[in-house]
PDB file of N, CA and C in Angstrom:
ATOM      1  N   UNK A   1       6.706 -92.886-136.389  1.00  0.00           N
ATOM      2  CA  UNK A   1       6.917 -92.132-137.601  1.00  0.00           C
ATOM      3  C   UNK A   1       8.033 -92.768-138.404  1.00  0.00           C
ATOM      4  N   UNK A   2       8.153 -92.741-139.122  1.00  0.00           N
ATOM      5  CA  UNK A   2       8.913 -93.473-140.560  1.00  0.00           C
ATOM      6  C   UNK A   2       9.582 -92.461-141.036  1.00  0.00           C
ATOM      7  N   UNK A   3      11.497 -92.652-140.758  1.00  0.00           N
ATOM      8  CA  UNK A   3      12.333 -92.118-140.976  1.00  0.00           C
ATOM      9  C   UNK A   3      12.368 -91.252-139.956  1.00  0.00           C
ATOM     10  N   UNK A   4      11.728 -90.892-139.181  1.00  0.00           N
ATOM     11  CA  UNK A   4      12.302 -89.824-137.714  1.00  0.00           C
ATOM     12  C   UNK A   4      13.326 -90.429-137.224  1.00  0.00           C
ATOM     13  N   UNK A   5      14.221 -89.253-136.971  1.00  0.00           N
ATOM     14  CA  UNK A   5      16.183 -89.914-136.703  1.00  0.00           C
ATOM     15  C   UNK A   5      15.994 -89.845-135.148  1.00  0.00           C
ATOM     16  N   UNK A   6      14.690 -89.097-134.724  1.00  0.00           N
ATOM     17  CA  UNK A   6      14.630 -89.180-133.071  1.00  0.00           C
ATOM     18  C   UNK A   6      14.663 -89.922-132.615  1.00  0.00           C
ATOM     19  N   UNK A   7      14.150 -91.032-133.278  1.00  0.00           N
ATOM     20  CA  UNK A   7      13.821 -92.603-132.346  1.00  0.00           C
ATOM     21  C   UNK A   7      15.150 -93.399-132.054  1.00  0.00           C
ATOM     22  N   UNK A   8      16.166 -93.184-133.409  1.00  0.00           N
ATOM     23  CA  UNK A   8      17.416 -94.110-132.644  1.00  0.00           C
ATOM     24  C   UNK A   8      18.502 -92.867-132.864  1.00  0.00           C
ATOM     25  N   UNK A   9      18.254 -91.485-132.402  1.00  0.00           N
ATOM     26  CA  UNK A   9      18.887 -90.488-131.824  1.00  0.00           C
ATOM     27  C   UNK A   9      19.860 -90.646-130.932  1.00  0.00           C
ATOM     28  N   UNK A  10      21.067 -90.314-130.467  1.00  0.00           N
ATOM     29  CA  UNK A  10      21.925 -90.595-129.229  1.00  0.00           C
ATOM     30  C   UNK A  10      22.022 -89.537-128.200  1.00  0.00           C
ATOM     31  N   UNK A  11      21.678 -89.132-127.397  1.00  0.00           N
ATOM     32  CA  UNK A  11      21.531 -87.947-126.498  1.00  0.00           C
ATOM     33  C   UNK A  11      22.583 -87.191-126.745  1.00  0.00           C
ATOM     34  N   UNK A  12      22.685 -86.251-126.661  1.00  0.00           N
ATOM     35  CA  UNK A  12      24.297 -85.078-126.822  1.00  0.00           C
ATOM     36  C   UNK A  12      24.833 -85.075-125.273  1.00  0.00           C
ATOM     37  N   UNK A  13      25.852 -84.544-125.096  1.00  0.00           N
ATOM     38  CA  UNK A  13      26.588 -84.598-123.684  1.00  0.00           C
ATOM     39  C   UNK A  13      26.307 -83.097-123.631  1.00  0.00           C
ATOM     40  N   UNK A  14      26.600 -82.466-122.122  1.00  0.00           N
ATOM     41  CA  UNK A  14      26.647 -81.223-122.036  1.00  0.00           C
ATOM     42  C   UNK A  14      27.600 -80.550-122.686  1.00  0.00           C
ATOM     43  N   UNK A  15      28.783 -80.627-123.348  1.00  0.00           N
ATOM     44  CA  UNK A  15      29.725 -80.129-123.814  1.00  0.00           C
ATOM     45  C   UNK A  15      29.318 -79.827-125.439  1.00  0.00           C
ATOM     46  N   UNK A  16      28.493 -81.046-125.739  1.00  0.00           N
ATOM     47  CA  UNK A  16      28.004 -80.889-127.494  1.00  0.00           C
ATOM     48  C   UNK A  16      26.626 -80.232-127.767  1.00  0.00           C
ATOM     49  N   UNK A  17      25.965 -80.045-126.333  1.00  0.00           N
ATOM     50  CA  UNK A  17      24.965 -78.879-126.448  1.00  0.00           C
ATOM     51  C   UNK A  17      25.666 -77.173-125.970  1.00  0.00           C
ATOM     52  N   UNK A  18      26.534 -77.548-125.509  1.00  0.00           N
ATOM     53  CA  UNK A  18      26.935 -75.891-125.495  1.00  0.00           C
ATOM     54  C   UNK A  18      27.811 -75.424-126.795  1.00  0.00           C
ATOM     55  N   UNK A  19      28.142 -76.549-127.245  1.00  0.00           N
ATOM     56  CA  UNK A  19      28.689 -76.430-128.650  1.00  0.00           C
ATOM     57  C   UNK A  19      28.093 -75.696-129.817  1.00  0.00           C
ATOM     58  N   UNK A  20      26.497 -76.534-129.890  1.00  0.00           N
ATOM     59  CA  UNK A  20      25.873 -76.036-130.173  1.00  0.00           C
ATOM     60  C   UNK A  20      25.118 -74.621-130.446  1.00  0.00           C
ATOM     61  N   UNK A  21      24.740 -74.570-129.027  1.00  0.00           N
ATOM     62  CA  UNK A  21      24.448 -73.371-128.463  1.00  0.00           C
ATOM     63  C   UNK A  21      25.039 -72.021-128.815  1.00  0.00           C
ATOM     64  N   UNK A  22      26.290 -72.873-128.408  1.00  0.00           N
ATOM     65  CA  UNK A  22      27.509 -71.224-129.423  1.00  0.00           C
ATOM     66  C   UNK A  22      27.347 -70.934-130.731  1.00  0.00           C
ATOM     67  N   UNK A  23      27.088 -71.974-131.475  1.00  0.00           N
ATOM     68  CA  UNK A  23      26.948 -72.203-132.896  1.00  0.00           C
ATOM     69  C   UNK A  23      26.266 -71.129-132.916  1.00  0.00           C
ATOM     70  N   UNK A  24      24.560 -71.621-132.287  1.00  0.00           N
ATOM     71  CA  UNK A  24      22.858 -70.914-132.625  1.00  0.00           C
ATOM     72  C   UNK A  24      23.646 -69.455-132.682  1.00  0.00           C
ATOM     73  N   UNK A  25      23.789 -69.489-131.595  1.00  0.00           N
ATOM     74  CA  UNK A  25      24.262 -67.640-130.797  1.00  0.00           C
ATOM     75  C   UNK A  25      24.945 -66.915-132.010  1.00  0.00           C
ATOM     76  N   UNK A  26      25.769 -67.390-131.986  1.00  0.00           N
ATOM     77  CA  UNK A  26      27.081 -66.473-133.471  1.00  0.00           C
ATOM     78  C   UNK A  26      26.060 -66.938-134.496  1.00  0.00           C
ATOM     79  N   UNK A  27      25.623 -67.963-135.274  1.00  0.00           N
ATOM     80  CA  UNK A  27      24.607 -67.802-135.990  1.00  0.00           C
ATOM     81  C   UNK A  27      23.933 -66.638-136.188  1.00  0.00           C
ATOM     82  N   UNK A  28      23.158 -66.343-135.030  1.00  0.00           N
ATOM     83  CA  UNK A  28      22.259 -65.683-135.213  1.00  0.00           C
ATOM     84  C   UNK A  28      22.488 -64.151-135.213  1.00  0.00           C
ATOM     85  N   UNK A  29      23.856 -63.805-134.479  1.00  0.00           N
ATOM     86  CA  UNK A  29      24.360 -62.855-134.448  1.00  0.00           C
ATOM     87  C   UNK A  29      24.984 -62.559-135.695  1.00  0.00           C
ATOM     88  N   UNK A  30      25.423 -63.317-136.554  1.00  0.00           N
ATOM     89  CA  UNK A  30      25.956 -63.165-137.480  1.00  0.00           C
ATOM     90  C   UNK A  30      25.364 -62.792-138.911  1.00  0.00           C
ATOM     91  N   UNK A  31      23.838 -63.140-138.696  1.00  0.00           N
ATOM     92  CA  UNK A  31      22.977 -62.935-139.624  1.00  0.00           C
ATOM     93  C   UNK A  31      21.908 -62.043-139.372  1.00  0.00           C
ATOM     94  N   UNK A  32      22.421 -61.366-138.315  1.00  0.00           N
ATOM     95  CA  UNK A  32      21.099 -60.372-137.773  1.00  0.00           C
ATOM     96  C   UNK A  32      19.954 -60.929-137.367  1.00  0.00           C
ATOM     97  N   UNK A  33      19.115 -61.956-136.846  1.00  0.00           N
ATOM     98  CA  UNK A  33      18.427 -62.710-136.337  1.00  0.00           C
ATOM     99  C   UNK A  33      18.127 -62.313-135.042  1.00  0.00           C
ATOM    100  N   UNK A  34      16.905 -61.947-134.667  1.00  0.00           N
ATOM    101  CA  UNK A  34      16.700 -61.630-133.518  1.00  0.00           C
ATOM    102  C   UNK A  34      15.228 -61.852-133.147  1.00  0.00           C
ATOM    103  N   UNK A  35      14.846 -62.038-131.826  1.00  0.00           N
ATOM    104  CA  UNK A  35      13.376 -62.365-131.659  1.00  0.00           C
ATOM    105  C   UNK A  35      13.095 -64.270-131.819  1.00  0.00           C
ATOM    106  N   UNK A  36      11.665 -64.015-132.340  1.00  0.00           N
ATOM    107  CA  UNK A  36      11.395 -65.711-132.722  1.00  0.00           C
ATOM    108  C   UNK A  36      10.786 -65.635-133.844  1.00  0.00           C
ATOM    109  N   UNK A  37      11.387 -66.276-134.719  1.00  0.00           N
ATOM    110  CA  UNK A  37      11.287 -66.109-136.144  1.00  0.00           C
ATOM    111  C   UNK A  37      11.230 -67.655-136.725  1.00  0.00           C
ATOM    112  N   UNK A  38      10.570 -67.710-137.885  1.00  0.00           N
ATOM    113  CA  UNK A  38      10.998 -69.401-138.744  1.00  0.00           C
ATOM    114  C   UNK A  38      12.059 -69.100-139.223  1.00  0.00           C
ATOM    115  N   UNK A  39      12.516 -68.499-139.410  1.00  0.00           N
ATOM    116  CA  UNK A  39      14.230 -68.404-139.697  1.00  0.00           C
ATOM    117  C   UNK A  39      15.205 -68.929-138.813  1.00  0.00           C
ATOM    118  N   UNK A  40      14.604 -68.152-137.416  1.00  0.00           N
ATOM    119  CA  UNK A  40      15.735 -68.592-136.180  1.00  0.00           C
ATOM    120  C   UNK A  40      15.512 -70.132-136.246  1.00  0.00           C
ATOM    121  N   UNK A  41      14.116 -70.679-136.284  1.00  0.00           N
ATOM    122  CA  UNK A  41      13.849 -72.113-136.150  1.00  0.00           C
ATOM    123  C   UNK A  41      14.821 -73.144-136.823  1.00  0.00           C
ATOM    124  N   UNK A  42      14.373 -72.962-138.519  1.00  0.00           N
ATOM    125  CA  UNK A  42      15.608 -73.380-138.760  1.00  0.00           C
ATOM    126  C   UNK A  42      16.939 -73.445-138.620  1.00  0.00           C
ATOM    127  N   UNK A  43      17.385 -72.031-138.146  1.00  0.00           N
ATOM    128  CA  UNK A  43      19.002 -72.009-138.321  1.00  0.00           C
ATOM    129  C   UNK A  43      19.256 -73.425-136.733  1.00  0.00           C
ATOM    130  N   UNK A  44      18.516 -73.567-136.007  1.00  0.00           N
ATOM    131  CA  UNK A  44      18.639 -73.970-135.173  1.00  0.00           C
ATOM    132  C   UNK A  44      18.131 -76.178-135.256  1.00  0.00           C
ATOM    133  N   UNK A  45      17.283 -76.225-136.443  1.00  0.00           N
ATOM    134  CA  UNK A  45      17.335 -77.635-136.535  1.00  0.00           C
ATOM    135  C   UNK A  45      17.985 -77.845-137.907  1.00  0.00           C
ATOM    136  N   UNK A  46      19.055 -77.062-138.611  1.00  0.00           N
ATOM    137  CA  UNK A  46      20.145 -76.867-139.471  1.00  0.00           C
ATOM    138  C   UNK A  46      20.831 -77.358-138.063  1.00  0.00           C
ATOM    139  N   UNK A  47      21.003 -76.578-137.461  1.00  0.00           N
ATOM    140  CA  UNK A  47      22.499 -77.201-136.531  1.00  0.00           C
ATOM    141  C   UNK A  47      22.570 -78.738-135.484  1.00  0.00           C
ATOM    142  N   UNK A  48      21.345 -78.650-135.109  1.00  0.00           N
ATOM    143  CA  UNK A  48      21.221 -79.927-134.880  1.00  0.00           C
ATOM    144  C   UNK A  48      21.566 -80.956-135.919  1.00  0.00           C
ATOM    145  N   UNK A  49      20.677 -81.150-136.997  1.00  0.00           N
ATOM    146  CA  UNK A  49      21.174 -81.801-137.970  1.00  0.00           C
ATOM    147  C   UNK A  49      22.431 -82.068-138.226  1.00  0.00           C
ATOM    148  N   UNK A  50      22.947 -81.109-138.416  1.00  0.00           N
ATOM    149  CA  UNK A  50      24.950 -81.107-138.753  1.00  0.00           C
ATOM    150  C   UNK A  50      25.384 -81.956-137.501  1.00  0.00           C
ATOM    151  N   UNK A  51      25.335 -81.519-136.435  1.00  0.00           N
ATOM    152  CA  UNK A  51      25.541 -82.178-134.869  1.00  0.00           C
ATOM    153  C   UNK A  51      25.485 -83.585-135.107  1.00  0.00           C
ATOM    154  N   UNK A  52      24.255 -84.240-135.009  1.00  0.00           N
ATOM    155  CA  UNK A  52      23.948 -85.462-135.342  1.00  0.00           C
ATOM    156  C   UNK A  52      24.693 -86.026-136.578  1.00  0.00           C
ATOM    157  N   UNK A  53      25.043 -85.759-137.226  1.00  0.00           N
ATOM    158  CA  UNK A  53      26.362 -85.940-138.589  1.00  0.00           C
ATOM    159  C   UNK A  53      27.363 -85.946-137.981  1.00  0.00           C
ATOM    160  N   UNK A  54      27.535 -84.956-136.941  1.00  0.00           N
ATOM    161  CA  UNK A  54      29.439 -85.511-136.582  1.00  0.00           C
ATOM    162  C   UNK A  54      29.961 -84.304-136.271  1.00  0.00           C
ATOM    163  N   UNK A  55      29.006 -83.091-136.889  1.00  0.00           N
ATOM    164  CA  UNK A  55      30.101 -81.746-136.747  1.00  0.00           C
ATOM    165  C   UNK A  55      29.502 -80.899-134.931  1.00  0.00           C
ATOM    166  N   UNK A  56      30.526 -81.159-134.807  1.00  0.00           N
ATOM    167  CA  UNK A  56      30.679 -80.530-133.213  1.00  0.00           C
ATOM    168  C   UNK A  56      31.457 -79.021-133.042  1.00  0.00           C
ATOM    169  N   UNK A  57      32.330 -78.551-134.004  1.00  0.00           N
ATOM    170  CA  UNK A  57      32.809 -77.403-133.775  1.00  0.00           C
ATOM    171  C   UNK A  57      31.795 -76.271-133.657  1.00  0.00           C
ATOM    172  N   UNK A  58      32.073 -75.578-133.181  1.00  0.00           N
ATOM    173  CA  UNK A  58      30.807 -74.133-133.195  1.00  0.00           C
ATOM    174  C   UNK A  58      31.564 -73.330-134.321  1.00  0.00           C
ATOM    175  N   UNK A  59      32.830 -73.026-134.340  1.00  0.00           N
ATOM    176  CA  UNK A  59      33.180 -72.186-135.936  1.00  0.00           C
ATOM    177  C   UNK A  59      32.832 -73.211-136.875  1.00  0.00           C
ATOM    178  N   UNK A  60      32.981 -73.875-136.975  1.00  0.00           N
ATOM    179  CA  UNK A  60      32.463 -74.870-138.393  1.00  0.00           C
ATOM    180  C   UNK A  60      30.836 -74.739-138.507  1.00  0.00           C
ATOM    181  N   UNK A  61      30.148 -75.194-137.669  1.00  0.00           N
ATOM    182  CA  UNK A  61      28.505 -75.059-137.485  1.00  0.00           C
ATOM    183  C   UNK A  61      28.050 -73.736-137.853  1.00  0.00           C
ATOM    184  N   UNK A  62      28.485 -72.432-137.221  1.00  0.00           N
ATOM    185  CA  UNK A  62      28.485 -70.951-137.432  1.00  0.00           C
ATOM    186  C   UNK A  62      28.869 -70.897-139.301  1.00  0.00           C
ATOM    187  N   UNK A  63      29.663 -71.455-139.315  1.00  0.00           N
ATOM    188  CA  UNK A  63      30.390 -70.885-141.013  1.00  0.00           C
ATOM    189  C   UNK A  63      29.512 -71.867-141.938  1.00  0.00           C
ATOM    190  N   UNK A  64      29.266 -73.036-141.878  1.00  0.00           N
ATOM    191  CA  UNK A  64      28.712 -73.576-142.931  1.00  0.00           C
ATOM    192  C   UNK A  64      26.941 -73.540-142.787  1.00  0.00           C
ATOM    193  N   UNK A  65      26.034 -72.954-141.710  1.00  0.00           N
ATOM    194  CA  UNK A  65      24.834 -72.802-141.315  1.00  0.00           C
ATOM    195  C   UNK A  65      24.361 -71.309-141.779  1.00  0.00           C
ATOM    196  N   UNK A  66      25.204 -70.294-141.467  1.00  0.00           N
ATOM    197  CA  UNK A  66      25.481 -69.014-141.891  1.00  0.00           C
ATOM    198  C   UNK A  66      25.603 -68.813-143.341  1.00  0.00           C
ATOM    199  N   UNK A  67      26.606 -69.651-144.095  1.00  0.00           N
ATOM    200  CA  UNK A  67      26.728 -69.853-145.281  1.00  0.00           C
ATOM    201  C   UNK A  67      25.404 -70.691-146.258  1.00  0.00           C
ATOM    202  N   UNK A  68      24.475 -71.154-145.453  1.00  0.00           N
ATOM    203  CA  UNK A  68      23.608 -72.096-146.299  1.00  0.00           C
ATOM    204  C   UNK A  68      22.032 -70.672-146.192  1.00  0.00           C
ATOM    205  N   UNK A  69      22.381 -69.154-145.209  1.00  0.00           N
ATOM    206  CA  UNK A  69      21.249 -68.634-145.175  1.00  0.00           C
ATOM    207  C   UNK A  69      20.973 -67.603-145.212  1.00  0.00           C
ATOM    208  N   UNK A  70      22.412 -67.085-146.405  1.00  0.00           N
ATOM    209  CA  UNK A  70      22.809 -66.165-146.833  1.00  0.00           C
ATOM    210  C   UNK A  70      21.993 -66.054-148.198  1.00  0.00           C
ATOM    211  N   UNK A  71      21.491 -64.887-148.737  1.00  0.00           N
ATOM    212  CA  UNK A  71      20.948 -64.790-150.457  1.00  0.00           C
ATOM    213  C   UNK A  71      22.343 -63.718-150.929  1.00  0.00           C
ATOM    214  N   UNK A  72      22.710 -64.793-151.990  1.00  0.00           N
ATOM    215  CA  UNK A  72      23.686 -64.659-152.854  1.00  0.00           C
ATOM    216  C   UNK A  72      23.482 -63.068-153.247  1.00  0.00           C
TER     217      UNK A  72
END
């Protein structure tokens, strides 16, 4: 596939998937999200994405993922 970032992807360590993970969680808690939804989907390859960019904090991931899925 052409332009899939999977192919030269770098694996995450266990520490930057629980990072993550915390992110999804307060995410989802934070926006009322519950069940399995295309909402949850995204909020969840939103955070990957950011991850793969560099951002590893879970309050940063939570605040700017939360903030992108909010209606004004």
């Amino acid at each position: 596939m052409d332009g899939d970032r999977r192919d030269n992807a770098q694996p995450f360590s266990a520490a930057q998937i629980d990072a993550m993970n915390q992110a999804f969680r307060e995410t989802c808690a934070k926006l009322g999200l519950t069940g399995s939804t295309p909402v949850i989907e995204l909020v969840a390859i939103r955070i990957v994405e950011l991850a793969n960019a560099g951002e590893l904090d879970p309050g940063k991931l939570t605040e700017i993922v939360s903030s992108e899925f909010v209606v004004p």
